[in-house]
Protein backbone atom coordinates (compact mmCIF):
# COMPACT_ATOMS: atom_id res chain seq x y z
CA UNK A 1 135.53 107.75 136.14
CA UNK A 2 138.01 106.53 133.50
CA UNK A 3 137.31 103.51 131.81
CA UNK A 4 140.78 101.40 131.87
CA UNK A 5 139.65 98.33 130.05
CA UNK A 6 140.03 98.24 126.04
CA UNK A 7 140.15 95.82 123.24
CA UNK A 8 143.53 95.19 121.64
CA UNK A 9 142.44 96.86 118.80
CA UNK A 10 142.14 100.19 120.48
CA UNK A 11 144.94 99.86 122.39
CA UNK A 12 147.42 99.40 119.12
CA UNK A 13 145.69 102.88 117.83
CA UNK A 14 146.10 104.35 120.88
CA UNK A 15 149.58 103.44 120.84
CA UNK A 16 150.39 104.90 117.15
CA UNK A 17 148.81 108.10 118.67
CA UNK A 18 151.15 108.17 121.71
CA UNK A 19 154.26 107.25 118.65
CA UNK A 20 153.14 110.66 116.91
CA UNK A 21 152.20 112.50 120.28
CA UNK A 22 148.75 112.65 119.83
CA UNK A 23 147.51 110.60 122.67
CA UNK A 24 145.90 112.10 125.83
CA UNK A 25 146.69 111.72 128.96
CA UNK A 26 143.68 109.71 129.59
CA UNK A 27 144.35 107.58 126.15
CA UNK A 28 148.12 106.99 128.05
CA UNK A 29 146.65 105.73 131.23
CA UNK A 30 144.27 103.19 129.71
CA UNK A 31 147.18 101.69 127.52
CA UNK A 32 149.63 101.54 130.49
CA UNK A 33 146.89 99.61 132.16
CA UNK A 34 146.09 97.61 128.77
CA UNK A 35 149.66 96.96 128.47
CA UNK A 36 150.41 95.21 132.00
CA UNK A 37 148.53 92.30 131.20
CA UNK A 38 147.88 91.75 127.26
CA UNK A 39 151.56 90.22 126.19
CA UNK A 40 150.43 90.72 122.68
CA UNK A 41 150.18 94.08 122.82
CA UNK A 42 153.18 94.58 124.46
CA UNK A 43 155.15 93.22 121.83
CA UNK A 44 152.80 95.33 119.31
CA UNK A 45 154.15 98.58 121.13
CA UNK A 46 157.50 97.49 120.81
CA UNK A 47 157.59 96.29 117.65
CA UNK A 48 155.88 100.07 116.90
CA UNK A 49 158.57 102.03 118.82
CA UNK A 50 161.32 100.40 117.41
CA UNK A 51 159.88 101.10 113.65
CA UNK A 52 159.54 104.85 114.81
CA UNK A 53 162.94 105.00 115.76
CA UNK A 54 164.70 103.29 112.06
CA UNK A 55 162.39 105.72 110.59
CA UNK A 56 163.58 108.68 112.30
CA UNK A 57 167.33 107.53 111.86
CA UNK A 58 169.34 110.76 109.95
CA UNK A 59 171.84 107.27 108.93
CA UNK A 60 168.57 105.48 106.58
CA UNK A 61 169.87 106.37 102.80
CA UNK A 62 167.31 105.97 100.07
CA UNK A 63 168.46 105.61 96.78
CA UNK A 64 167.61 108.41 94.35
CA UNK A 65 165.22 108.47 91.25
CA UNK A 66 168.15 107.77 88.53
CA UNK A 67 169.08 104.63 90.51
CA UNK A 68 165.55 103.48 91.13
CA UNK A 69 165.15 103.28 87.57
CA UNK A 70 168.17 101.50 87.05
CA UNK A 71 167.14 98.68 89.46
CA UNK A 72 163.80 98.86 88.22
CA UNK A 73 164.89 98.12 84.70
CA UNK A 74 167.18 95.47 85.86
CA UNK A 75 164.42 94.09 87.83
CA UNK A 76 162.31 93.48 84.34
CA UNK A 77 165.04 92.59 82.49
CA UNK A 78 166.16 89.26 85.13
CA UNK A 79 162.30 88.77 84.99
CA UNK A 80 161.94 88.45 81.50
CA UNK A 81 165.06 86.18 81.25
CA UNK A 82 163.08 83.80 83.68
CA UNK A 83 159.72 83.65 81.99
């Protein structure tokens, strides 16, 4: 018989597994269950999915290492000028 009550707190790491595909399909079950009546948890898996997708975006440009160092060094400078 599969348990379908969980805490909150294994609920949110069952849903990061089911973000990276790692969940089974028992794991899946229990948090559909979970997630029909804990609101907080809901939001927890949205919140999640909606992270996963930004991160997977091909548009998300990072900045390379010569510019890092620039704004790093402009970073120290404006904080020196305010100490």
């Amino acid at each position: 018989m599969i348990k379908l009550k969980v805490e909150c707190r294994e609920a949110n790491h069952i849903c990061d597994k089911k973000q990276y595909k790692e969940a089974s399909l028992r794991e899946k079950i229990v948090l559909t269950f979970h997630l029909l009546y804990c609101r907080a948890c809901r939001k927890y898996t949205a919140r999640n999915t909606k992270l996963t997708k930004l991160v997977k975006n091909p548009r998300v440009e990072t900045l390379n290492t010569s510019a890092k160092h620039k704004l790093q060094q402009a970073f120290k400078a404006e904080l020196r000028k305010q100490q």
